[in-house]
C-alpha atoms as a PDB file:
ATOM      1  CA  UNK A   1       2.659  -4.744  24.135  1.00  0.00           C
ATOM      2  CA  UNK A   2       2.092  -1.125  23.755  1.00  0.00           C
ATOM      3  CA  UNK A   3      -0.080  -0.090  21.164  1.00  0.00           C
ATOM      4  CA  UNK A   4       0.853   2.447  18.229  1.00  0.00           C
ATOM      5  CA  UNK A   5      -2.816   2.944  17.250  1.00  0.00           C
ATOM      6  CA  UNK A   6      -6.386   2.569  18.435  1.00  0.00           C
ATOM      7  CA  UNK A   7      -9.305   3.118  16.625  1.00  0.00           C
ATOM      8  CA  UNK A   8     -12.572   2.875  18.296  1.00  0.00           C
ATOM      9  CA  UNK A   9     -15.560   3.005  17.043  1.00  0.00           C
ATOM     10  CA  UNK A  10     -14.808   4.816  13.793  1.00  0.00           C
ATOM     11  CA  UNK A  11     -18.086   5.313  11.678  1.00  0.00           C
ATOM     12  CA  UNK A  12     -17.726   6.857   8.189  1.00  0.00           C
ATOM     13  CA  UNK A  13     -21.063   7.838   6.387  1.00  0.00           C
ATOM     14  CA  UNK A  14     -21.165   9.340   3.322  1.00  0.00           C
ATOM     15  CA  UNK A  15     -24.398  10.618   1.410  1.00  0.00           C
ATOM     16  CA  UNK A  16     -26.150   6.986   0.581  1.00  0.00           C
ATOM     17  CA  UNK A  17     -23.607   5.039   2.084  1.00  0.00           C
ATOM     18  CA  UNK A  18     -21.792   3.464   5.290  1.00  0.00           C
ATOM     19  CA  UNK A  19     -18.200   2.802   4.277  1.00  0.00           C
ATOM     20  CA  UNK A  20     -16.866   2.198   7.909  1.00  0.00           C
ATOM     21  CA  UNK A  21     -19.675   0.985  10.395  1.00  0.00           C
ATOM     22  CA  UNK A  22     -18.306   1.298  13.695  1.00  0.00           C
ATOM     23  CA  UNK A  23     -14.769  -0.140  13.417  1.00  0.00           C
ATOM     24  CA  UNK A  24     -12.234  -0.811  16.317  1.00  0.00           C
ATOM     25  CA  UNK A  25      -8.632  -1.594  15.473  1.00  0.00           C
ATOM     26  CA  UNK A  26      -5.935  -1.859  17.677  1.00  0.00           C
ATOM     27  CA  UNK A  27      -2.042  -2.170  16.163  1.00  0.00           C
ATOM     28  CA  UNK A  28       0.576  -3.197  18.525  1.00  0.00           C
ATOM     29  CA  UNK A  29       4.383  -0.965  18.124  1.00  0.00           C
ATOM     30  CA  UNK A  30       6.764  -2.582  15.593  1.00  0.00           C
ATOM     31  CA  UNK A  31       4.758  -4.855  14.068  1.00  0.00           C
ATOM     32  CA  UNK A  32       3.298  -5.636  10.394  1.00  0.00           C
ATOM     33  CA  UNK A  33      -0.584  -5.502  10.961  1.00  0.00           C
ATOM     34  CA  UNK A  34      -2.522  -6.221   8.076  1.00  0.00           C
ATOM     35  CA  UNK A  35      -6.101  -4.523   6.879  1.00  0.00           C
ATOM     36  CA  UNK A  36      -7.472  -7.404   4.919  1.00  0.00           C
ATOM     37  CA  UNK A  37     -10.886  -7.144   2.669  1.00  0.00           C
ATOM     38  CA  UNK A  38     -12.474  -7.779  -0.781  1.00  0.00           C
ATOM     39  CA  UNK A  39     -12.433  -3.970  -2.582  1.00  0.00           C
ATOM     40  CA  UNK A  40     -15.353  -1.655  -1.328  1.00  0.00           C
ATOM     41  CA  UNK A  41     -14.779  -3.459   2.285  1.00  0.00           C
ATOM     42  CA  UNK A  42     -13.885   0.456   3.757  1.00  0.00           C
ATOM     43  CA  UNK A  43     -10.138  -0.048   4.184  1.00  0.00           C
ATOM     44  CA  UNK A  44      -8.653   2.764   2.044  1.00  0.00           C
ATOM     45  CA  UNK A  45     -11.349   4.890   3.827  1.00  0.00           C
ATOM     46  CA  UNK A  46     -10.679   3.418   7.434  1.00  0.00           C
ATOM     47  CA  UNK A  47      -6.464   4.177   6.510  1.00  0.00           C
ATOM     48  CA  UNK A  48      -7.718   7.585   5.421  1.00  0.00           C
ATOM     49  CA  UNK A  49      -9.276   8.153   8.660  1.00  0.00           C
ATOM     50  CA  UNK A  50      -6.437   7.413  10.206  1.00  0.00           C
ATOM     51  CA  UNK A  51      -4.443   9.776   7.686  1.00  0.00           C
ATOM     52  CA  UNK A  52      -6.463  13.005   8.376  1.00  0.00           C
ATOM     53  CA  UNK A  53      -7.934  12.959   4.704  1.00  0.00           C
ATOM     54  CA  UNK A  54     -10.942  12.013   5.877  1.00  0.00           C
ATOM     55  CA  UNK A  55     -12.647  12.701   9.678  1.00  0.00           C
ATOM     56  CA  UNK A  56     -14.710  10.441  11.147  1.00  0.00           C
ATOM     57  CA  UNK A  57     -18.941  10.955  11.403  1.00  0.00           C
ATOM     58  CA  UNK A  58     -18.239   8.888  14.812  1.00  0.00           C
ATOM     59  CA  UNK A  59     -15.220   7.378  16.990  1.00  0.00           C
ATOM     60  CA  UNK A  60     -11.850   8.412  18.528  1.00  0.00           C
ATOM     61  CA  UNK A  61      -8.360   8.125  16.909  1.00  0.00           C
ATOM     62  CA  UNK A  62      -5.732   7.131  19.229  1.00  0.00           C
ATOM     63  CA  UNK A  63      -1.818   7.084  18.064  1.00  0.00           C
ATOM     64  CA  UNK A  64       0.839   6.206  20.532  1.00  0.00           C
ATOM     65  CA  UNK A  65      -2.327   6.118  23.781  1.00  0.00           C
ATOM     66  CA  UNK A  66      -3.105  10.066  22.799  1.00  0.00           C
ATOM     67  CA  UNK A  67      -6.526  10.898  21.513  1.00  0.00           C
ATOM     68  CA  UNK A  68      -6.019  12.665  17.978  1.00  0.00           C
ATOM     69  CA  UNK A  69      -7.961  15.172  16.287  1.00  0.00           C
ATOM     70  CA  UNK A  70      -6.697  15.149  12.602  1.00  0.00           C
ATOM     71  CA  UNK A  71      -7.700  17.701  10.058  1.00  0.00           C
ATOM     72  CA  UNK A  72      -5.297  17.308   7.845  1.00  0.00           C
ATOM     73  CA  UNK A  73      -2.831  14.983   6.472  1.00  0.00           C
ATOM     74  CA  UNK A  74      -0.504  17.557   7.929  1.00  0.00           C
ATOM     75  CA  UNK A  75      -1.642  17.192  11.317  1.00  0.00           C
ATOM     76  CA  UNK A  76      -1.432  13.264  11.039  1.00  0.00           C
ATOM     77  CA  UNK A  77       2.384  13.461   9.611  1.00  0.00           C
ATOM     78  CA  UNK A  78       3.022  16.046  12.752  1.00  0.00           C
ATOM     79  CA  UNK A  79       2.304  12.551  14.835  1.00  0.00           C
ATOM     80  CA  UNK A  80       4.711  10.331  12.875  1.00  0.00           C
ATOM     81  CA  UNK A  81       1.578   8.961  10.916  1.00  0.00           C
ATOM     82  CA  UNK A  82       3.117   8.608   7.274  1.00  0.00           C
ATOM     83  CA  UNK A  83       0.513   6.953   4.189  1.00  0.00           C
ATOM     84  CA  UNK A  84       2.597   5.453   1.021  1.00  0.00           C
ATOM     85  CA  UNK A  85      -0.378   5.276  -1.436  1.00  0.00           C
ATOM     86  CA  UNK A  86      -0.917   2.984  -4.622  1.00  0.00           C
ATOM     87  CA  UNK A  87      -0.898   5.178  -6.896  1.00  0.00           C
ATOM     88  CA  UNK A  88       2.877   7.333  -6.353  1.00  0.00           C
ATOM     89  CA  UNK A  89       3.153  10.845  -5.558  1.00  0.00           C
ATOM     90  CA  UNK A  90       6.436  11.897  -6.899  1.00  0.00           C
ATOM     91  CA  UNK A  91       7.387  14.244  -9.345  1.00  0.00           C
ATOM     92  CA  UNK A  92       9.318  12.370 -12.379  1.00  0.00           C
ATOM     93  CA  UNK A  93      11.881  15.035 -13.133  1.00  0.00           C
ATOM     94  CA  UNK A  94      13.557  15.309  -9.995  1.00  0.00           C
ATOM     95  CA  UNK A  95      15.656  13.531  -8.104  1.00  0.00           C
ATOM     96  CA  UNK A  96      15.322  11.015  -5.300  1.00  0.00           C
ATOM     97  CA  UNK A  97      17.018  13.220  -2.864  1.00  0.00           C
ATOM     98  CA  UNK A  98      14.829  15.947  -4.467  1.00  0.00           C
ATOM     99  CA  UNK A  99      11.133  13.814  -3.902  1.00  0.00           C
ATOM    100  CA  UNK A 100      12.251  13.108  -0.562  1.00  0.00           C
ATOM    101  CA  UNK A 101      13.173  16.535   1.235  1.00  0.00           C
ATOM    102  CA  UNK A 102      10.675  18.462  -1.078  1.00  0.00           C
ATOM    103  CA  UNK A 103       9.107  21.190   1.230  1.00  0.00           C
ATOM    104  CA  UNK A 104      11.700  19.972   3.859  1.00  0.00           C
ATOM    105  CA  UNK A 105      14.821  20.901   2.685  1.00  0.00           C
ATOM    106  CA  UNK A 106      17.697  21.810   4.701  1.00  0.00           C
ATOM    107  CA  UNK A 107      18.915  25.264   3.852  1.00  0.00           C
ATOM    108  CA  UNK A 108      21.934  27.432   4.352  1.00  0.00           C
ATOM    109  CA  UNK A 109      22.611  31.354   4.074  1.00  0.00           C
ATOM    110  CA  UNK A 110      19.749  32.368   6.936  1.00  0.00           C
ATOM    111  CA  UNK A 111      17.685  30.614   5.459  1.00  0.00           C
ATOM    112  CA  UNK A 112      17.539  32.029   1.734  1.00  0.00           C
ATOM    113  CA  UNK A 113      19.249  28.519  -0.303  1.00  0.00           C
ATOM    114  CA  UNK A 114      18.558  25.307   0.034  1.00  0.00           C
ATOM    115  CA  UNK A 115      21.591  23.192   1.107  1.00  0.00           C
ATOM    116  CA  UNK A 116      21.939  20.569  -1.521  1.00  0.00           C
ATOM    117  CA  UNK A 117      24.897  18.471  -0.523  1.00  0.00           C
ATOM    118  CA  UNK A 118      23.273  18.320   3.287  1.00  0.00           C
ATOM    119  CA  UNK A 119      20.150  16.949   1.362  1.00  0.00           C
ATOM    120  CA  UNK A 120      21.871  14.510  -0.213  1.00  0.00           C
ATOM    121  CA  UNK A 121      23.831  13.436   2.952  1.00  0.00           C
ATOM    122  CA  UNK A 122      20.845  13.037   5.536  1.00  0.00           C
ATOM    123  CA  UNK A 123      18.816  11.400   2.279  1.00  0.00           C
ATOM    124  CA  UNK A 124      22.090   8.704   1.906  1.00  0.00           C
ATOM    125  CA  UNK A 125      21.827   8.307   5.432  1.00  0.00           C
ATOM    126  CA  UNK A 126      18.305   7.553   6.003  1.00  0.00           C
ATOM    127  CA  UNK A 127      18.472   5.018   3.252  1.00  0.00           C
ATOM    128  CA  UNK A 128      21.455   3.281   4.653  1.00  0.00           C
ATOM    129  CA  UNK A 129      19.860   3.143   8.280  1.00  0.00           C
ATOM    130  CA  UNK A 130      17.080   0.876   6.739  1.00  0.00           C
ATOM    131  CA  UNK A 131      18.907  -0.952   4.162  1.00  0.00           C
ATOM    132  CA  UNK A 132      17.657   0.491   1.008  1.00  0.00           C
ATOM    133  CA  UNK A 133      19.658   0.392  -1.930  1.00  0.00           C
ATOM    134  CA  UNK A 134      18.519   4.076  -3.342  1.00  0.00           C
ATOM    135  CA  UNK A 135      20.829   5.821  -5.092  1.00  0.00           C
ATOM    136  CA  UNK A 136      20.029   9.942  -3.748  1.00  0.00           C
ATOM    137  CA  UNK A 137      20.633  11.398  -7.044  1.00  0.00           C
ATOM    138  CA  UNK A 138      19.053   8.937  -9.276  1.00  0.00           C
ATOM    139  CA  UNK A 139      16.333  10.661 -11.045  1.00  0.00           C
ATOM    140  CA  UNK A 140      12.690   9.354 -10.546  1.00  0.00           C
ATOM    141  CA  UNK A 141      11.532   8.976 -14.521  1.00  0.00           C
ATOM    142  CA  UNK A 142      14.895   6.655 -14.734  1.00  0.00           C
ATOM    143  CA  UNK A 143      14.264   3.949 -11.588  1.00  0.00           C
ATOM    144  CA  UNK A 144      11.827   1.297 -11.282  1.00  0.00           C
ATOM    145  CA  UNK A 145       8.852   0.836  -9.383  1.00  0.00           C
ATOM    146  CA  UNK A 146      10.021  -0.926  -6.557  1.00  0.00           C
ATOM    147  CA  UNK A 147      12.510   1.544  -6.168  1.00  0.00           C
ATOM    148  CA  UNK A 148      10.403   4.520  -6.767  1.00  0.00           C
ATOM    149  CA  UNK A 149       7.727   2.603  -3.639  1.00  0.00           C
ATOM    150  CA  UNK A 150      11.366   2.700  -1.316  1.00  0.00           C
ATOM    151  CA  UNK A 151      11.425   6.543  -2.313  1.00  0.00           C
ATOM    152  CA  UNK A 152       8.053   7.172  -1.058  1.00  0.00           C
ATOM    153  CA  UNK A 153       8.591   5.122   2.280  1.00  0.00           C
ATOM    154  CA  UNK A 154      11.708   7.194   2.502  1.00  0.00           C
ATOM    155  CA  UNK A 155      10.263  10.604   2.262  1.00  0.00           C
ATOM    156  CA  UNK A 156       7.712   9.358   5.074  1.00  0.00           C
ATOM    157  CA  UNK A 157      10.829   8.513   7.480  1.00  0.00           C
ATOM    158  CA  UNK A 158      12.136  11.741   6.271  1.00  0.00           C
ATOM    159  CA  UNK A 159       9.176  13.586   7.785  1.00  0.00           C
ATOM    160  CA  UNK A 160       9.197  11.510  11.043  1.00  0.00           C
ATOM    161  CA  UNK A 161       6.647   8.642  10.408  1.00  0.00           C
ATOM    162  CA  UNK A 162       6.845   6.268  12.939  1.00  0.00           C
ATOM    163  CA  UNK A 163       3.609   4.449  11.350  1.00  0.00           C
ATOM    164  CA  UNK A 164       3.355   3.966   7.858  1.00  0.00           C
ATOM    165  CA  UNK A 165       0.197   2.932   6.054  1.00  0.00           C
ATOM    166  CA  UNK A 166       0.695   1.345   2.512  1.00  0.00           C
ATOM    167  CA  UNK A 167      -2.240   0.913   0.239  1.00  0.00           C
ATOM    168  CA  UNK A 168      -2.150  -2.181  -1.686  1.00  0.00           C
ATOM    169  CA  UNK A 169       1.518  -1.966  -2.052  1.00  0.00           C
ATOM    170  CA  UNK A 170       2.269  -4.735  -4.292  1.00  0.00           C
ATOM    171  CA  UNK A 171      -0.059  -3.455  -6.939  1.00  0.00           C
ATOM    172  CA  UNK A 172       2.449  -2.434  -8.881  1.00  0.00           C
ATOM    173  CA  UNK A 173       5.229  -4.941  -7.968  1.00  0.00           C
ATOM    174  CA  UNK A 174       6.734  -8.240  -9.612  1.00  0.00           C
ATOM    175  CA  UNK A 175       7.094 -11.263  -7.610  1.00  0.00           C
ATOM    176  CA  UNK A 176      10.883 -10.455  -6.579  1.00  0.00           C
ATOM    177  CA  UNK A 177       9.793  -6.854  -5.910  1.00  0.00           C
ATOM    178  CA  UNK A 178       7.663  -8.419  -3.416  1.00  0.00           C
ATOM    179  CA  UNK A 179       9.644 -10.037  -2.002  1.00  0.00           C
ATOM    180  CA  UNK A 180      12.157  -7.269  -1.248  1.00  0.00           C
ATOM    181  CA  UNK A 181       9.421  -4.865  -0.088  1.00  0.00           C
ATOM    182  CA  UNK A 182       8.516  -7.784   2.855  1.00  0.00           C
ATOM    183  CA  UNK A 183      12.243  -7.931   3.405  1.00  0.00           C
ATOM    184  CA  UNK A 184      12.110  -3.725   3.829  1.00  0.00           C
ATOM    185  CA  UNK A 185       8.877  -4.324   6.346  1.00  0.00           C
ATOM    186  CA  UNK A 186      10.731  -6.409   8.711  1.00  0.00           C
ATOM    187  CA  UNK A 187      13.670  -4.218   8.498  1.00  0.00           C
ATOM    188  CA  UNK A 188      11.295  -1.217   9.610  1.00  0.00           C
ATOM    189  CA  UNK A 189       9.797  -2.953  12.305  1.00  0.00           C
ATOM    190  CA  UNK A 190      13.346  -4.630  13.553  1.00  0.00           C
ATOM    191  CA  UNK A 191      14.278  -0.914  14.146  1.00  0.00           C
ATOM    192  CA  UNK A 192      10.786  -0.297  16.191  1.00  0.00           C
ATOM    193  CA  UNK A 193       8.561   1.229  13.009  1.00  0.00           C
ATOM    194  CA  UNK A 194       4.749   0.111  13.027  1.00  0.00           C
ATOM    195  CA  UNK A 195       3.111  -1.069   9.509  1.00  0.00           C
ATOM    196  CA  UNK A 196      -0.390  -1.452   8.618  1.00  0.00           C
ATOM    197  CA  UNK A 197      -0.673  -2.597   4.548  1.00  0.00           C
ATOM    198  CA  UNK A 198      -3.849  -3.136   2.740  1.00  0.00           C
ATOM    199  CA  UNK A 199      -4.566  -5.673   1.338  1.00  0.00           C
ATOM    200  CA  UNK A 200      -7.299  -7.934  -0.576  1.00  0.00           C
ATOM    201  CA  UNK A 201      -4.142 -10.548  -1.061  1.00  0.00           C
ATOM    202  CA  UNK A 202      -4.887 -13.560   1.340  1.00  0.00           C
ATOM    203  CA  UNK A 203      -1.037 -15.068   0.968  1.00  0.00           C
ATOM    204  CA  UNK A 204       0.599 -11.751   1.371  1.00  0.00           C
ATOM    205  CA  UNK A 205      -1.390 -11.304   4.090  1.00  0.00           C
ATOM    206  CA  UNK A 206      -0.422 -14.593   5.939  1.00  0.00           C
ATOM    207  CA  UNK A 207       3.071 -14.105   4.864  1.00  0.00           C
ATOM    208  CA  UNK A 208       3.798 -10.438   5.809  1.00  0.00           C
ATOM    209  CA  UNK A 209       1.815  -9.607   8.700  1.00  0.00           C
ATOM    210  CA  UNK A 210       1.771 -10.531  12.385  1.00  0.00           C
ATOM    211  CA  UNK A 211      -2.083  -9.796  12.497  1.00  0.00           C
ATOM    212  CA  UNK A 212      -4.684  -9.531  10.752  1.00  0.00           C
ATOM    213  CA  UNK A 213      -7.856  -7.500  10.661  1.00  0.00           C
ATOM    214  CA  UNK A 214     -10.643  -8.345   8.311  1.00  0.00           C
ATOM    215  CA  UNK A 215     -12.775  -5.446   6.861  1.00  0.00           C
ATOM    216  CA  UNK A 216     -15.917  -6.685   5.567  1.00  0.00           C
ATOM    217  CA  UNK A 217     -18.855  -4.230   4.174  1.00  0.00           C
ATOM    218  CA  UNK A 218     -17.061  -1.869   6.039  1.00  0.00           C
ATOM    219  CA  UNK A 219     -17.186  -3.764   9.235  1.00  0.00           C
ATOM    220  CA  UNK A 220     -14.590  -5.706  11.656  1.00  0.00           C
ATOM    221  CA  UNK A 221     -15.342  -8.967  11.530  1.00  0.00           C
ATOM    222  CA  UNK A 222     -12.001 -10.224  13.144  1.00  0.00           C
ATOM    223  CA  UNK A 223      -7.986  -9.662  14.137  1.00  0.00           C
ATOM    224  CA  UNK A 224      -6.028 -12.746  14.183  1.00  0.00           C
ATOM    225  CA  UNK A 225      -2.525 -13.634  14.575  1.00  0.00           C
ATOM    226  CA  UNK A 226      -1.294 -14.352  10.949  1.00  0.00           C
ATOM    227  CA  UNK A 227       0.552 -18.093  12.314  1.00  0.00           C
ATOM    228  CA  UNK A 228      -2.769 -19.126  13.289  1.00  0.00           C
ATOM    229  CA  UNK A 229      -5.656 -19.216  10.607  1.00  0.00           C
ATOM    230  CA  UNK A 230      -5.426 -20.783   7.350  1.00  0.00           C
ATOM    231  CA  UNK A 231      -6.302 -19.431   4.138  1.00  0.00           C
ATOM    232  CA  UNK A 232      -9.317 -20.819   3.896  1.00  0.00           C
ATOM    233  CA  UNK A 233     -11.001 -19.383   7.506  1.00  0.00           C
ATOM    234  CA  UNK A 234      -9.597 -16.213   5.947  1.00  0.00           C
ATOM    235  CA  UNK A 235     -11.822 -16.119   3.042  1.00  0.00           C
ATOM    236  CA  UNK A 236     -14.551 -17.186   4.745  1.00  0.00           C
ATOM    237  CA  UNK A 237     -14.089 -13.687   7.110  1.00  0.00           C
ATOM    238  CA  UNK A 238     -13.613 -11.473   4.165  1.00  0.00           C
ATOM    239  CA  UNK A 239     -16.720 -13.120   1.844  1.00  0.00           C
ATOM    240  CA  UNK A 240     -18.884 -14.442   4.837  1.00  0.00           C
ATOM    241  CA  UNK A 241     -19.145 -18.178   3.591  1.00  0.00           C
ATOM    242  CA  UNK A 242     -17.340 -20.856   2.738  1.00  0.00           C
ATOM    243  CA  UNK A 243     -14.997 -20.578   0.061  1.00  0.00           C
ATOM    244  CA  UNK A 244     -12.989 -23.226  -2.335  1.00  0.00           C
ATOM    245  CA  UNK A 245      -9.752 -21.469  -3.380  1.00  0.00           C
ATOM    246  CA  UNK A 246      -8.583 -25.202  -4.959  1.00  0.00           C
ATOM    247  CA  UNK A 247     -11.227 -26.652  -7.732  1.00  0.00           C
ATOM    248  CA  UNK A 248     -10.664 -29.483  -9.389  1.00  0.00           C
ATOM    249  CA  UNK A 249     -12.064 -29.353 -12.895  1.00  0.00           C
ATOM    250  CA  UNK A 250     -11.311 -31.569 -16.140  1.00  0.00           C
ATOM    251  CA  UNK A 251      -9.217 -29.830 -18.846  1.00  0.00           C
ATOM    252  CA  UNK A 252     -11.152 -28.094 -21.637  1.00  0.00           C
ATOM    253  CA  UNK A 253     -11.727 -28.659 -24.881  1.00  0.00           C
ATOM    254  CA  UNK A 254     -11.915 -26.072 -26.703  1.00  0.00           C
ATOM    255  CA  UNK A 255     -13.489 -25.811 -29.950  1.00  0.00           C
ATOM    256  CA  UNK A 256     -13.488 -22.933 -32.862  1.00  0.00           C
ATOM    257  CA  UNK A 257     -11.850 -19.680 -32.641  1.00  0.00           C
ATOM    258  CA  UNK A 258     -14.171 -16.985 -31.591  1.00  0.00           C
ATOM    259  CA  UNK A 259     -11.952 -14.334 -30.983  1.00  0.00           C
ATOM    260  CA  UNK A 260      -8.370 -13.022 -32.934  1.00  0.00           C
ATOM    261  CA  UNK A 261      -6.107 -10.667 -32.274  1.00  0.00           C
ATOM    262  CA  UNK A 262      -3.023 -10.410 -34.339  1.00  0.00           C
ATOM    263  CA  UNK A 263      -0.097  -7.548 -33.401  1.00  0.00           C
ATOM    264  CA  UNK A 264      -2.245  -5.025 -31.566  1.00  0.00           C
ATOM    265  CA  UNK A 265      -0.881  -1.706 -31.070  1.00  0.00           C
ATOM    266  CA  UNK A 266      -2.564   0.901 -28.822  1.00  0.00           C
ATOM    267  CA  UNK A 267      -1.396   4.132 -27.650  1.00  0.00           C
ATOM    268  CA  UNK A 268      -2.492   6.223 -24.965  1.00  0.00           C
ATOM    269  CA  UNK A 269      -3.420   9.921 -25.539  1.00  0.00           C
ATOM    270  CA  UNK A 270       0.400  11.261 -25.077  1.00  0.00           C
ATOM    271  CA  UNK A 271       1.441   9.191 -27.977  1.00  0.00           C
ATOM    272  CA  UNK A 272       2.865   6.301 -26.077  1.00  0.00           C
ATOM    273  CA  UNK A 273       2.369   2.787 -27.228  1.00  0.00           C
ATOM    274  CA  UNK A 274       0.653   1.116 -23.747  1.00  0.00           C
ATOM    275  CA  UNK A 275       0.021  -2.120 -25.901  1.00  0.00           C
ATOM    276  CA  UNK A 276       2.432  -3.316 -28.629  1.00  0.00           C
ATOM    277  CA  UNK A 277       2.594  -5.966 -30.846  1.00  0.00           C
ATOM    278  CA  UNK A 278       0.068  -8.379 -28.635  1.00  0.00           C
ATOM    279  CA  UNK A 279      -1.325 -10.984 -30.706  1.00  0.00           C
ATOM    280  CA  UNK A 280      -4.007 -13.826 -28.869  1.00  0.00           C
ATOM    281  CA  UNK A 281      -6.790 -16.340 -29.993  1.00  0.00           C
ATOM    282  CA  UNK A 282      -9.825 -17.233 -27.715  1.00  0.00           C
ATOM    283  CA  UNK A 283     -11.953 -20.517 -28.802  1.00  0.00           C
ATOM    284  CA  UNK A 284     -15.056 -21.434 -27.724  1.00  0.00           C
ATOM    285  CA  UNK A 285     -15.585 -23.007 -24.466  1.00  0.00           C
ATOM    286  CA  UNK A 286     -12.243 -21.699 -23.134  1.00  0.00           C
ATOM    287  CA  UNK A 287     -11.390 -19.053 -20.667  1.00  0.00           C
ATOM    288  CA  UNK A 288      -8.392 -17.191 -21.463  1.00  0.00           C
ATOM    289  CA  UNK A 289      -6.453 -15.167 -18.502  1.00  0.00           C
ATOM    290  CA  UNK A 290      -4.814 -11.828 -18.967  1.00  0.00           C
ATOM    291  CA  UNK A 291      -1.817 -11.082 -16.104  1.00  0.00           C
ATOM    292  CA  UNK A 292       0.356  -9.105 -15.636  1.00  0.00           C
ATOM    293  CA  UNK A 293       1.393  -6.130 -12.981  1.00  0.00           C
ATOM    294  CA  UNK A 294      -0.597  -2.712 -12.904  1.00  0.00           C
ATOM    295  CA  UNK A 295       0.599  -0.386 -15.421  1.00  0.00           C
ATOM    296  CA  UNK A 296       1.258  -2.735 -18.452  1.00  0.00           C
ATOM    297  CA  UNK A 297      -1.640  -2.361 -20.362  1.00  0.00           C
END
């Protein structure tokens, strides 16, 4: 198969530290390729590469078999390289259509207005060419996080991306939002689009991707096809010995309370409550686990 991108041998150095050593990737067109690692293992900064935010101390960048020289995030978007980070870049006031065509706007009257309703047309058609359900004039402060993720995919199609890094995109996301942003990934690919996610997420991994490269202290130790390694030979590549994800251990027993916390309210500095009413108990010789999605305190 052809291949949308090729690194080879891309070495990242920064003062004190090695955060890519030499990494080769290769990530066949229209397919999900996954960048799997424990956190520190140089993904974000391999993707960044990649991007144009950083350039590499050593090694070649190759998108679509041409050697790339990028300097700039600009020059990477200019080569249908798009980069949907975790953390969202969109400005809450405005509107999808608004987030998406920002800087890009179709405009009328030589030039000097920007042509709304066209916006809002090629906006409703990009979404409808991928099967997103985004309503254009929706504004950002008033739609979810899985929707506000399809926004920022959307304004990389917009500019031309025809491969789109995400960076740990299911952060942020409950289960079913998961589930809809794999759904979205194999509609982009269906329609020829190449992905590469990061990851530290060993079932998303196996369940998302067609490959998989493991990063580990900033070094490729392996790309396999996702059908074709269990979980466990995973973890062993991204920690470097063997792992037990399953333990089998008799229930505690917990004794007296050590710890109480009875209708906890905390607000951050704009006056907004990011904890409210939480109430807990830890007892001795317990562990208690605290879950929930990014963002909820």
């Amino acid at each position: 198969m052809e291949q949308a991108v090729h690194l080879d041998g891309i070495t990242k150095r920064f003062p004190g530290v090695v955060a890519n050593d030499d990494v080769d990737l290769a990530v066949e067109k229209g397919t999900v390729h996954a960048l799997l690692g424990e956190n520190g293992a140089g993904k974000t900064t391999l993707m960044n590469v990649l991007y144009g935010l950083y350039q590499p101390t050593e090694g070649t960048v190759n998108v679509h078999g041409e050697t790339q020289q990028f300097d700039s995030p600009r020059d990477a978007i200019d080569e249908g390289v798009g980069m949907i980070h975790q953390h969202f870049m969109l400005v809450d006031p405005m509107t999808v259509t608004e987030n998406i065509t920002l800087g890009n706007e179709p405009r009328k009257w030589l030039g000097l207005t920007v042509d709304s309703e066209q916006s809002r047309k090629q906006v409703r058609e990009l979404s409808e060419r991928y099967g997103f359900d985004v309503d254009p004039d929706a504004r950002i402060e008033d739609v979810g996080v899985g929707v506000q993720q399809r926004v920022e995919i959307l304004k990389a199609l917009y500019r031309g991306a025809d491969v789109l890094i995400l960076d740990e995109p299911t952060a942020v996301l409950t289960p079913q939002e998961v589930e809809d942003l794999f759904r979205v990934l194999e509609e982009l690919t269906d329609q020829g689009k190449t992905i590469i996610f990061i990851t530290h997420k060993l079932g998303e991994a196996m369940e998302a991707a067609d490959e998989i490269t493991v990063l580990r202290e900033g070094k490729n130790v392996g790309t396999v096809p996702a059908d074709d390694i269990t979980r466990e030979e995973l973890a062993e590549m991204m920690v470097g010995r063997e792992v037990l994800l399953d333990l089998d251990r008799d229930p505690a027993e917990p004794g007296r309370s050590i710890l109480e916390v009875s209708d906890l309210v905390v607000e951050d500095d704009r006056g907004v409550r990011a904890v409210d009413g939480i109430s807990l108990e830890v007892r001795a010789g317990e562990v208690l686990g605290i879950a929930g999605v990014d963002g909820n305190g």
